[in-house]
ModelCIF file with pLDDT and N, C-alpha, C, O atoms, coordinates in Angstrom:
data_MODEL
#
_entry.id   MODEL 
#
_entity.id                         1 
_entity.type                       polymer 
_entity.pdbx_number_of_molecules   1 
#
_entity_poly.entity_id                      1 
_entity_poly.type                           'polypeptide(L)' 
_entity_poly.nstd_linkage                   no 
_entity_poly.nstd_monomer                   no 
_entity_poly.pdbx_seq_one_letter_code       
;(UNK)(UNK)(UNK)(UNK)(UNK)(UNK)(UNK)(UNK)(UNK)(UNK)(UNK)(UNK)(UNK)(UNK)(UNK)(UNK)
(UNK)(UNK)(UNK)(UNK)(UNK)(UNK)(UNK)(UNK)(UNK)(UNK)(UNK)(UNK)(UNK)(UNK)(UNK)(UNK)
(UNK)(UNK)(UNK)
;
_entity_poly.pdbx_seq_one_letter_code_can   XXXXXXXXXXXXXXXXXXXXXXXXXXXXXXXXXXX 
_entity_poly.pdbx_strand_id                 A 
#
loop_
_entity_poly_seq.entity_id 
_entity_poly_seq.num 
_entity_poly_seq.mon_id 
_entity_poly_seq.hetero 
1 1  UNK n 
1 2  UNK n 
1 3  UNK n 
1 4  UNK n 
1 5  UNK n 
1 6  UNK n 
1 7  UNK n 
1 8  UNK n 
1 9  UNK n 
1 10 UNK n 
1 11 UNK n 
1 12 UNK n 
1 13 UNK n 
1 14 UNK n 
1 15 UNK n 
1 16 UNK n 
1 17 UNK n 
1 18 UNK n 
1 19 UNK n 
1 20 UNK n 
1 21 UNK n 
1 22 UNK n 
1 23 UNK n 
1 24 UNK n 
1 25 UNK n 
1 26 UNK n 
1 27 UNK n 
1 28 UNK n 
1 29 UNK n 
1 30 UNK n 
1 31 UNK n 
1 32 UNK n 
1 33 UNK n 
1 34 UNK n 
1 35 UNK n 
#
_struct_asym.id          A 
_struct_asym.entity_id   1 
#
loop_
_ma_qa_metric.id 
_ma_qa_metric.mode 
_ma_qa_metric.name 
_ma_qa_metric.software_group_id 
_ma_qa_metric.type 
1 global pLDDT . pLDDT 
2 local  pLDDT . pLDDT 
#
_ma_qa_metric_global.metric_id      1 
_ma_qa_metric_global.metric_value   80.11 
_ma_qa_metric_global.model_id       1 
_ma_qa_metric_global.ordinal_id     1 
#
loop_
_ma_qa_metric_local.label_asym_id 
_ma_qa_metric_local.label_comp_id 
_ma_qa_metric_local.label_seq_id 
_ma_qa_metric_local.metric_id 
_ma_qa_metric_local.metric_value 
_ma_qa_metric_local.model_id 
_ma_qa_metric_local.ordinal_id 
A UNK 1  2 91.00 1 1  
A UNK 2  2 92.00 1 2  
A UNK 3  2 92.00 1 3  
A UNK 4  2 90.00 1 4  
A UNK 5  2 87.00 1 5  
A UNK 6  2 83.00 1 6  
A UNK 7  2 82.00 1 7  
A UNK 8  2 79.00 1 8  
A UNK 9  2 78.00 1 9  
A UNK 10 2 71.00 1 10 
A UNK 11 2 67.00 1 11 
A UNK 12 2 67.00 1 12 
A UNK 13 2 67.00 1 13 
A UNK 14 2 70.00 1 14 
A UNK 15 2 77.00 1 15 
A UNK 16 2 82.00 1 16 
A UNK 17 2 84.00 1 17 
A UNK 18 2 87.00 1 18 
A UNK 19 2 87.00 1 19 
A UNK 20 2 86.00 1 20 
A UNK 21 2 79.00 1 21 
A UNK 22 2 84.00 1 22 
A UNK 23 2 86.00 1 23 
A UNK 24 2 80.00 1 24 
A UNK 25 2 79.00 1 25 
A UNK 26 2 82.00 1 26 
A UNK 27 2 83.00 1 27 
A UNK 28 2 78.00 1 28 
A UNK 29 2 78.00 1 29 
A UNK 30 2 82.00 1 30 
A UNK 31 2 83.00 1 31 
A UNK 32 2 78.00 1 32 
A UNK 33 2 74.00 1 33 
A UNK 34 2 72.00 1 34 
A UNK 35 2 67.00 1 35 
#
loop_
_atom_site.group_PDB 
_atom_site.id 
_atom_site.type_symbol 
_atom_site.label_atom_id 
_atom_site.label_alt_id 
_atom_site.label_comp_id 
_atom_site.label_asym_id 
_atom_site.label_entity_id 
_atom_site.label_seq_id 
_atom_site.pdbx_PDB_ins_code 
_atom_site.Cartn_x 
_atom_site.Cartn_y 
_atom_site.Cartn_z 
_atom_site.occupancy 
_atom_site.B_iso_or_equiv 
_atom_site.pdbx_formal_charge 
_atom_site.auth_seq_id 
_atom_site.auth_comp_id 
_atom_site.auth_asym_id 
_atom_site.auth_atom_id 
_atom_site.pdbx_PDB_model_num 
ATOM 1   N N  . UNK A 1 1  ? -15.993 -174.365 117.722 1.00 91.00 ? 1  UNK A N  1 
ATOM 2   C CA . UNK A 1 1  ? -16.591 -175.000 116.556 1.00 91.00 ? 1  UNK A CA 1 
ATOM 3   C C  . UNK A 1 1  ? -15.778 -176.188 116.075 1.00 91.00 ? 1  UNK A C  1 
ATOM 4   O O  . UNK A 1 1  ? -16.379 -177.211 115.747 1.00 91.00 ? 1  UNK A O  1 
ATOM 5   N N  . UNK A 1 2  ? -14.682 -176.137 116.021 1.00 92.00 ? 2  UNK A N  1 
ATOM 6   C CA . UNK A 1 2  ? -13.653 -176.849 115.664 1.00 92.00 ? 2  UNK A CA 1 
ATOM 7   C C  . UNK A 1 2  ? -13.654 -178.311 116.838 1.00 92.00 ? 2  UNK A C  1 
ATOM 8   O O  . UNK A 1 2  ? -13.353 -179.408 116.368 1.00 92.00 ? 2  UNK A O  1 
ATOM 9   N N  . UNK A 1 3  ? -13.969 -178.204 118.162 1.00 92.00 ? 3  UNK A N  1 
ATOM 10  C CA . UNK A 1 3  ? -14.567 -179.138 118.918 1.00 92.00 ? 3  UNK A CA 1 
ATOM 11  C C  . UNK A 1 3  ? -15.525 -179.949 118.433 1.00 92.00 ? 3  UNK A C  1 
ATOM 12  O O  . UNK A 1 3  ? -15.565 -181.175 118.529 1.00 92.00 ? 3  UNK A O  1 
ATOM 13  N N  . UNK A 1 4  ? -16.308 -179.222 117.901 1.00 90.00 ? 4  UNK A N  1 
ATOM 14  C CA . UNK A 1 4  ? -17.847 -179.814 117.821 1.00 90.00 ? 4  UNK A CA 1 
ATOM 15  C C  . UNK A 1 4  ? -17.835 -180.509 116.699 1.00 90.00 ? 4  UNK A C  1 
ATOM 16  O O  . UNK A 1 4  ? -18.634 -181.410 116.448 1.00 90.00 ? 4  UNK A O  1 
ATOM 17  N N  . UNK A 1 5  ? -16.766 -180.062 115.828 1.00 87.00 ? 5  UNK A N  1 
ATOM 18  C CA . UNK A 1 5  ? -17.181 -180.776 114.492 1.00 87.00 ? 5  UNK A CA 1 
ATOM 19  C C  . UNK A 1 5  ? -17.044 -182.081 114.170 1.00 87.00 ? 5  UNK A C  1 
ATOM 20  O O  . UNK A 1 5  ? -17.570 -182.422 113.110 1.00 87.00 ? 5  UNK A O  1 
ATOM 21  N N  . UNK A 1 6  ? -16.446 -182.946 114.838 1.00 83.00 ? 6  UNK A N  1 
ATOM 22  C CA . UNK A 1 6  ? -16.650 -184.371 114.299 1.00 83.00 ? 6  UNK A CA 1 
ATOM 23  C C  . UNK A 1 6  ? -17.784 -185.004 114.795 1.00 83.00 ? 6  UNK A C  1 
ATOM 24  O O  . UNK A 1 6  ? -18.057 -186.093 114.288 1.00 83.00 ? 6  UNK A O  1 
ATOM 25  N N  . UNK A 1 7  ? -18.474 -184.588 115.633 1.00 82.00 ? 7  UNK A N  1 
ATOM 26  C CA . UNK A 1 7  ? -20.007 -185.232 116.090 1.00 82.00 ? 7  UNK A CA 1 
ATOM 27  C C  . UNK A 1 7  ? -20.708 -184.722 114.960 1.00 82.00 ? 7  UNK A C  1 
ATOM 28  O O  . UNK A 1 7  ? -21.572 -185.458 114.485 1.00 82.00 ? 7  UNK A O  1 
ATOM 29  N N  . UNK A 1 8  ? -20.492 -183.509 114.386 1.00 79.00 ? 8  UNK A N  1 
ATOM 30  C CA . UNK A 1 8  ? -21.793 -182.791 113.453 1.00 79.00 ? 8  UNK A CA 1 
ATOM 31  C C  . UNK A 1 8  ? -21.509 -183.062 111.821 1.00 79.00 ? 8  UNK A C  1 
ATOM 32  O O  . UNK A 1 8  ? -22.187 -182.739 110.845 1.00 79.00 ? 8  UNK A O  1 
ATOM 33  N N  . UNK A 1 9  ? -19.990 -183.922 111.936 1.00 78.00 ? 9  UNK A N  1 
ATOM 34  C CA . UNK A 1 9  ? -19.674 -184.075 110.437 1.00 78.00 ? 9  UNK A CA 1 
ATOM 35  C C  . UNK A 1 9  ? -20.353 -185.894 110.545 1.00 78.00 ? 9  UNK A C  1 
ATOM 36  O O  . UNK A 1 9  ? -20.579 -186.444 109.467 1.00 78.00 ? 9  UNK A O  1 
ATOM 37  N N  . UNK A 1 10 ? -20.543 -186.443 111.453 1.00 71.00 ? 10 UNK A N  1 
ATOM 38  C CA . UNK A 1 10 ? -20.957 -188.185 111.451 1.00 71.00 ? 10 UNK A CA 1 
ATOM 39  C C  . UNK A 1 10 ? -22.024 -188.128 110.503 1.00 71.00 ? 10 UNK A C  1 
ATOM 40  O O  . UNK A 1 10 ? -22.836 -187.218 110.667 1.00 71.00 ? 10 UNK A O  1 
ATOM 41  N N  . UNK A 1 11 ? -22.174 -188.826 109.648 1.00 67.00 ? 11 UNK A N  1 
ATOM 42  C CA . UNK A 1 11 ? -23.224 -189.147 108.710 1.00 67.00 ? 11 UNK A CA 1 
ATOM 43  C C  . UNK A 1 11 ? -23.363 -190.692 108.972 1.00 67.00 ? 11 UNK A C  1 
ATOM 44  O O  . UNK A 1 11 ? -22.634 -191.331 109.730 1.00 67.00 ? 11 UNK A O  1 
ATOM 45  N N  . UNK A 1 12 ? -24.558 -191.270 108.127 1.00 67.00 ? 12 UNK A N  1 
ATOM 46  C CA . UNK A 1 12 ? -24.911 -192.534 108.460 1.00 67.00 ? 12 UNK A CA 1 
ATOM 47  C C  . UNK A 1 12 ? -24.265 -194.002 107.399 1.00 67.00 ? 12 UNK A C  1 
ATOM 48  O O  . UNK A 1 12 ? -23.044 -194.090 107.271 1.00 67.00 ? 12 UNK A O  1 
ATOM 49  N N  . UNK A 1 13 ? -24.887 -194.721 106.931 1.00 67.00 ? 13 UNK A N  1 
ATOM 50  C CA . UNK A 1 13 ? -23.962 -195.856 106.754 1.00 67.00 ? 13 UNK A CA 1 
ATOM 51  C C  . UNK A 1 13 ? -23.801 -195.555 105.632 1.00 67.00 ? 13 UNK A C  1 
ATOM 52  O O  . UNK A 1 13 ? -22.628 -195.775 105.331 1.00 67.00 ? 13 UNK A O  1 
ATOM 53  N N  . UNK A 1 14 ? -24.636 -194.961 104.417 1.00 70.00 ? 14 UNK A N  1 
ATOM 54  C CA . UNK A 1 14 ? -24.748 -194.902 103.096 1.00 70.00 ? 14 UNK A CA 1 
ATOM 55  C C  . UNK A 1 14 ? -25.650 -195.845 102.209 1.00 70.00 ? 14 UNK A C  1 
ATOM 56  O O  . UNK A 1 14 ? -26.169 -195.710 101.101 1.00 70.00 ? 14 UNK A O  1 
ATOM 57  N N  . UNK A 1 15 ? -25.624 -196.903 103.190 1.00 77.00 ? 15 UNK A N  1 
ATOM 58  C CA . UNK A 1 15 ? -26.215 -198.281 102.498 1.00 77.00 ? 15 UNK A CA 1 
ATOM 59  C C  . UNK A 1 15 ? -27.120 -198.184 101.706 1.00 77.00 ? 15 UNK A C  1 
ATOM 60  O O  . UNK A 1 15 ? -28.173 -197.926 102.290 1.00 77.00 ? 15 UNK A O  1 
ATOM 61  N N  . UNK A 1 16 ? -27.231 -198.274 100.551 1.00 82.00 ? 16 UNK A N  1 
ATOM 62  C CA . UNK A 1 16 ? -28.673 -198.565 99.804  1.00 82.00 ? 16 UNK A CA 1 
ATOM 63  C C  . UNK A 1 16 ? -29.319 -200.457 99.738  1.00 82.00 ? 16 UNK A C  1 
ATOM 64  O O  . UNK A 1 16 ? -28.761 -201.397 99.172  1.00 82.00 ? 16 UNK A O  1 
ATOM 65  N N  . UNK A 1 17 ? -30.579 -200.472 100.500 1.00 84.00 ? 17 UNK A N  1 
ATOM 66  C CA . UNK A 1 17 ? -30.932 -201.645 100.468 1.00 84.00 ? 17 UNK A CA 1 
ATOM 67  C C  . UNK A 1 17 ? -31.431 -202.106 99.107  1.00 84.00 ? 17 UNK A C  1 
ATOM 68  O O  . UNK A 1 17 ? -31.984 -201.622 98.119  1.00 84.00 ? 17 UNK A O  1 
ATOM 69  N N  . UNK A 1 18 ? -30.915 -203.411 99.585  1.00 87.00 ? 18 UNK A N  1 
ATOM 70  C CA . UNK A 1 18 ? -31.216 -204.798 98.115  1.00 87.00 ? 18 UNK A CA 1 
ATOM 71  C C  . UNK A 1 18 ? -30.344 -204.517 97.043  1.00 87.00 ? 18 UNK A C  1 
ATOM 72  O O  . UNK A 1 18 ? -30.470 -205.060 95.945  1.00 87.00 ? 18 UNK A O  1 
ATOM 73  N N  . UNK A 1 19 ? -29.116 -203.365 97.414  1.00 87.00 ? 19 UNK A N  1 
ATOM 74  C CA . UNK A 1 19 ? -28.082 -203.091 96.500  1.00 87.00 ? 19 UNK A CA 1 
ATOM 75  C C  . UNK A 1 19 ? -27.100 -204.292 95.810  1.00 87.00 ? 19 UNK A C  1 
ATOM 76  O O  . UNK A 1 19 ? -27.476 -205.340 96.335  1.00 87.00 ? 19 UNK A O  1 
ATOM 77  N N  . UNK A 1 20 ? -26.291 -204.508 95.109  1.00 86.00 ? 20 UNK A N  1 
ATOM 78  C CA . UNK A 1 20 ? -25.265 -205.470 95.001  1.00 86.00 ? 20 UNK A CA 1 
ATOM 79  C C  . UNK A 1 20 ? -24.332 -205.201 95.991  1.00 86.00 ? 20 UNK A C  1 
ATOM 80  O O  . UNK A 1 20 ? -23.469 -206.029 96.281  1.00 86.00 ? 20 UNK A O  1 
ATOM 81  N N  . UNK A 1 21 ? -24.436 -203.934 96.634  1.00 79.00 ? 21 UNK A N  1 
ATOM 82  C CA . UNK A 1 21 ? -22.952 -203.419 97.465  1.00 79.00 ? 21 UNK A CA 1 
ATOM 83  C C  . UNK A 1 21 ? -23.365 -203.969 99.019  1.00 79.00 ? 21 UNK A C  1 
ATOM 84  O O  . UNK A 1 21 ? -22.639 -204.297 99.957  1.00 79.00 ? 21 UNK A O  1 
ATOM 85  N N  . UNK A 1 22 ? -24.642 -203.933 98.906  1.00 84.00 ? 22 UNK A N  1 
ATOM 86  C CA . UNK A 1 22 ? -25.162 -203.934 100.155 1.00 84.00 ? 22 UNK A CA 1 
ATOM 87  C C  . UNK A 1 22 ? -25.257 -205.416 100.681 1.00 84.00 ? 22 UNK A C  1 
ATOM 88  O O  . UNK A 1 22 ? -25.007 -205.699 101.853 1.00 84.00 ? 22 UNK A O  1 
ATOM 89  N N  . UNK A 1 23 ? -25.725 -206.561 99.508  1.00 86.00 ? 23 UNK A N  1 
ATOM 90  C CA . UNK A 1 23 ? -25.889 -207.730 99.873  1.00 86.00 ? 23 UNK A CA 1 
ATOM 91  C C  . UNK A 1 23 ? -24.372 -208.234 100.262 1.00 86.00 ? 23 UNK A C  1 
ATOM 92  O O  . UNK A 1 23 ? -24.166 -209.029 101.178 1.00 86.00 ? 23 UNK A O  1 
ATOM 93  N N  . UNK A 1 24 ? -23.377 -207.682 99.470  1.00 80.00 ? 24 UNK A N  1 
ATOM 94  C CA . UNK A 1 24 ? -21.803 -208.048 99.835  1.00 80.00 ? 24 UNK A CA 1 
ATOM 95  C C  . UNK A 1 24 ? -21.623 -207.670 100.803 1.00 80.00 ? 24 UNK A C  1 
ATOM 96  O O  . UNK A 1 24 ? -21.033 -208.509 101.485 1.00 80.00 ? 24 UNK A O  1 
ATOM 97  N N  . UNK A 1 25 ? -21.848 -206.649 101.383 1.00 79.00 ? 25 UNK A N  1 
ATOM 98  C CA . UNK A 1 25 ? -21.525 -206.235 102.991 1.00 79.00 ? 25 UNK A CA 1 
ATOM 99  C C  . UNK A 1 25 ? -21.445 -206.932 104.262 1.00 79.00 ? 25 UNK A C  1 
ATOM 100 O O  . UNK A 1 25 ? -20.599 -207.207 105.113 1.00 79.00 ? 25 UNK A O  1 
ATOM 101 N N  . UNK A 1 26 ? -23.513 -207.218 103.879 1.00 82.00 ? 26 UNK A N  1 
ATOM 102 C CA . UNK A 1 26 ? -23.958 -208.605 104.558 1.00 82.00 ? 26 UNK A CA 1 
ATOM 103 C C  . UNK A 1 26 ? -23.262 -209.727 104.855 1.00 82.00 ? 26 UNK A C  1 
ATOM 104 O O  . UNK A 1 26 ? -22.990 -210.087 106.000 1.00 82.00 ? 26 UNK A O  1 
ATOM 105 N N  . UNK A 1 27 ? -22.845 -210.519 103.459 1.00 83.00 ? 27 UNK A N  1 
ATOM 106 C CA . UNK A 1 27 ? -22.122 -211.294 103.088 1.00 83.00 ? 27 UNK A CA 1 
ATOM 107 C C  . UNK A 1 27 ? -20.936 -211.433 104.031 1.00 83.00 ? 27 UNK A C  1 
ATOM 108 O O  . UNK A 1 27 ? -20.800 -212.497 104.635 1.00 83.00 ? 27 UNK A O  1 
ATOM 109 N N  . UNK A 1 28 ? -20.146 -210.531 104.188 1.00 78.00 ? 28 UNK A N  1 
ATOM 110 C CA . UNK A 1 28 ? -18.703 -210.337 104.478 1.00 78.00 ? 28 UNK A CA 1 
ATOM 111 C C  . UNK A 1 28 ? -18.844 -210.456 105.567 1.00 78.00 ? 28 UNK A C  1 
ATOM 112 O O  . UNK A 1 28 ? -18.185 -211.309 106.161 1.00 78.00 ? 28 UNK A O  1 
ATOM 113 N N  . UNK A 1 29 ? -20.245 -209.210 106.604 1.00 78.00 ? 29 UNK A N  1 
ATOM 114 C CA . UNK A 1 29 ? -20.165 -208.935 107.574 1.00 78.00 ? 29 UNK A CA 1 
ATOM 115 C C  . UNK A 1 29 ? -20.351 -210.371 108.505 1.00 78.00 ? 29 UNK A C  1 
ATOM 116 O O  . UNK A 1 29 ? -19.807 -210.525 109.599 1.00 78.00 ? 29 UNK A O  1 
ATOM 117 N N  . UNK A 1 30 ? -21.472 -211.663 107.658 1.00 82.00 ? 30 UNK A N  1 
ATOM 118 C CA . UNK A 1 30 ? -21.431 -212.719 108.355 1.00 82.00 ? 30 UNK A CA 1 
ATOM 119 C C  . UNK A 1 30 ? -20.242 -213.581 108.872 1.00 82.00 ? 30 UNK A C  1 
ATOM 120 O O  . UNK A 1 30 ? -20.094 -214.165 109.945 1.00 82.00 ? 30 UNK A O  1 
ATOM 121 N N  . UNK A 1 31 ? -19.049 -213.430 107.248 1.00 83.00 ? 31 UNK A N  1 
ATOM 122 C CA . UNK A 1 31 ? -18.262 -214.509 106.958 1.00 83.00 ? 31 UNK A CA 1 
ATOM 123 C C  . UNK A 1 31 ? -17.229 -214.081 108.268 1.00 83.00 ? 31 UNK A C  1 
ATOM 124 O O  . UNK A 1 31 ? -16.859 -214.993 109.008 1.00 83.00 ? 31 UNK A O  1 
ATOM 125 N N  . UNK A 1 32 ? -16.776 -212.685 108.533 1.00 78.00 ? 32 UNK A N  1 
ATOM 126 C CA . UNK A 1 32 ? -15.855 -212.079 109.225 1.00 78.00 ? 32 UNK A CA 1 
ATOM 127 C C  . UNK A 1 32 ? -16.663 -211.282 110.065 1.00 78.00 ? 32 UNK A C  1 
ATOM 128 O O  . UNK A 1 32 ? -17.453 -210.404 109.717 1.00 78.00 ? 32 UNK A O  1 
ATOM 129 N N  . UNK A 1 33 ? -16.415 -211.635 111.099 1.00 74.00 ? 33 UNK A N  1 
ATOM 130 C CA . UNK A 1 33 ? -16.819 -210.871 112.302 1.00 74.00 ? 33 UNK A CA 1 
ATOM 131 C C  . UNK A 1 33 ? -15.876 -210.179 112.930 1.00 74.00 ? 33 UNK A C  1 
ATOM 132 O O  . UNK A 1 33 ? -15.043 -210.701 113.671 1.00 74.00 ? 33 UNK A O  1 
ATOM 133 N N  . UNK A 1 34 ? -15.984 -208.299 112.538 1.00 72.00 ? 34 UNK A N  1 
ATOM 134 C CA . UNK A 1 34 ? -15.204 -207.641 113.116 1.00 72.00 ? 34 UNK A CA 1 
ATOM 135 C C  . UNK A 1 34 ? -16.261 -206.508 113.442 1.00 72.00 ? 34 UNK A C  1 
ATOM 136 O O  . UNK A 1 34 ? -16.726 -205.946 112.451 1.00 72.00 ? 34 UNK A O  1 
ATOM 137 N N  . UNK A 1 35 ? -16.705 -206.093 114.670 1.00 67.00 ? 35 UNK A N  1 
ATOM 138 C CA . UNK A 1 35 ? -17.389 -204.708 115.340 1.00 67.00 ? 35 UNK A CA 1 
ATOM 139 C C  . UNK A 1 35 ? -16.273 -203.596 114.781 1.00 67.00 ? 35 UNK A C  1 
ATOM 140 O O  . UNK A 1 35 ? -16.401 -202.403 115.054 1.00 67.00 ? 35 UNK A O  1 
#
């Protein structure tokens, strides 16, 4: 169980769209390009 658990603990981005947090993300994610 203890194997398995970081695949079954991954959750997704959180993002809420058209957020203030979200348009900054955008923002950043254009200005700085890091994968």
């Amino acid at each position: 169980g203890a194997l398995r658990a970081p695949s079954l603990l991954f959750s997704g981005t959180g993002d809420i769209a058209h957020s203030p947090s979200f348009r900054t993300d955008s923002l950043l994610r254009a200005d700085f390009e890091n994968p």
